[in-house]
C-alpha atoms as a PDB file:
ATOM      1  CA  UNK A   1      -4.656   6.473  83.051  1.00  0.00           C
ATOM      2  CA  UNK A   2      -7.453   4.209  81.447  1.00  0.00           C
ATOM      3  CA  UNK A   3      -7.417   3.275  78.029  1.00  0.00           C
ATOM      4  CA  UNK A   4      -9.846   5.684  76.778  1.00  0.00           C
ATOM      5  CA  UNK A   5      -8.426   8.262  78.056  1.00  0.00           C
ATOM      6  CA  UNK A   6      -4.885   7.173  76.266  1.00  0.00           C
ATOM      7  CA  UNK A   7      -6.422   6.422  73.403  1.00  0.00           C
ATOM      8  CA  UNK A   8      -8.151  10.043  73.437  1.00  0.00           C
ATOM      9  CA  UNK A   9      -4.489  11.787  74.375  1.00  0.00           C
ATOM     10  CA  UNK A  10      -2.826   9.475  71.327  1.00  0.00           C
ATOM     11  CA  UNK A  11      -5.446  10.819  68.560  1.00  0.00           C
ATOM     12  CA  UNK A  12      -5.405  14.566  69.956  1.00  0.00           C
ATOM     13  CA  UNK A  13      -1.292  14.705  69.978  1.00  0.00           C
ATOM     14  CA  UNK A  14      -1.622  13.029  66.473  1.00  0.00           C
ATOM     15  CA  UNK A  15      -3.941  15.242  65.255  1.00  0.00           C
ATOM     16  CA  UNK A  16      -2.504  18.596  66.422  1.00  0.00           C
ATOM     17  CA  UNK A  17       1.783  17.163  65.339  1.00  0.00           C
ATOM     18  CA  UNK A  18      -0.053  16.312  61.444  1.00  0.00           C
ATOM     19  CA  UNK A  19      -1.640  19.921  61.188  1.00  0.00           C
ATOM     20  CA  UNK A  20       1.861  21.230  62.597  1.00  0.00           C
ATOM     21  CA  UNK A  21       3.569  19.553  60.251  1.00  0.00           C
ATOM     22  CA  UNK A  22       1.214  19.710  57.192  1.00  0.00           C
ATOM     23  CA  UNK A  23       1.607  23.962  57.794  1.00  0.00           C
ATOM     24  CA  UNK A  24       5.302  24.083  57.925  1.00  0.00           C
ATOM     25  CA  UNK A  25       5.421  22.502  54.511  1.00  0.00           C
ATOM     26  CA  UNK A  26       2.893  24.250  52.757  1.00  0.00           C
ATOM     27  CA  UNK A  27       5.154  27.047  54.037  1.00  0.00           C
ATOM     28  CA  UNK A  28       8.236  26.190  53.393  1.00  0.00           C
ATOM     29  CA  UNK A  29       7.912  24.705  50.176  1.00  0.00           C
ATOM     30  CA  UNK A  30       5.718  28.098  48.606  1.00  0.00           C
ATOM     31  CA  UNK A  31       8.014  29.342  45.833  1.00  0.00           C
ATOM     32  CA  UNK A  32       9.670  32.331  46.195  1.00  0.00           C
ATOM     33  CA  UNK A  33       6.990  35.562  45.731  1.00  0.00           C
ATOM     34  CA  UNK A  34       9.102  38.402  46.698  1.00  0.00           C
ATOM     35  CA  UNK A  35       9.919  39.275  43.435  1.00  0.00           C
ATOM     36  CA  UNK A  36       6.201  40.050  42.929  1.00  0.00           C
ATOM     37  CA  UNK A  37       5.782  42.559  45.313  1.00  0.00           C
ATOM     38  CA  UNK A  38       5.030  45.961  44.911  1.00  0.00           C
ATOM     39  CA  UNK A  39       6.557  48.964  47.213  1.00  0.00           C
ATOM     40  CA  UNK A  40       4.760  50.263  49.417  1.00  0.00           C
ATOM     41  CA  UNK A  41       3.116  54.536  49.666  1.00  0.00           C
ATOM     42  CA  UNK A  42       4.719  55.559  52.595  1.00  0.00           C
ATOM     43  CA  UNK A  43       2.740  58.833  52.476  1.00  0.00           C
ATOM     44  CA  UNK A  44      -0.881  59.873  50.815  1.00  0.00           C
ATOM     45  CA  UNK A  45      -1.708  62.432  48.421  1.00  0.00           C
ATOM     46  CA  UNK A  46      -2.590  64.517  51.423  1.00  0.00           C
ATOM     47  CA  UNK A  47       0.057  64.925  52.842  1.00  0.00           C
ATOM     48  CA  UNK A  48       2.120  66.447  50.140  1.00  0.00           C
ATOM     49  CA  UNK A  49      -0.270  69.796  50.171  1.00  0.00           C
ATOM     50  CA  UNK A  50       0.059  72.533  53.016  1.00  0.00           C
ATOM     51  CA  UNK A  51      -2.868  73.191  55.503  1.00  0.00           C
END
């Protein structure tokens, strides 16, 4: 392999492990929202009146 071409593979493997890694923290370190959330309509107005 010439040098360019290891020097190419060294920055693209860098590149692509930092965003990898960057996104799993952002994740992981978001504080807990579930206690936010709303329920969900499992069902619409319409469907309550006959046909």
């Amino acid at each position: 392999m010439t040098t360019s071409g290891l020097l190419i593979m060294i920055v693209s493997v860098t590149t692509v492990a930092s965003l990898w890694s960057w996104c799993l923290y952002k994740v992981l370190t978001q504080p807990n929202e579930s206690e936010n959330l709303q329920p969900v309509e499992l069902h619409t107005p319409d469907m309550d009146q006959p046909e």
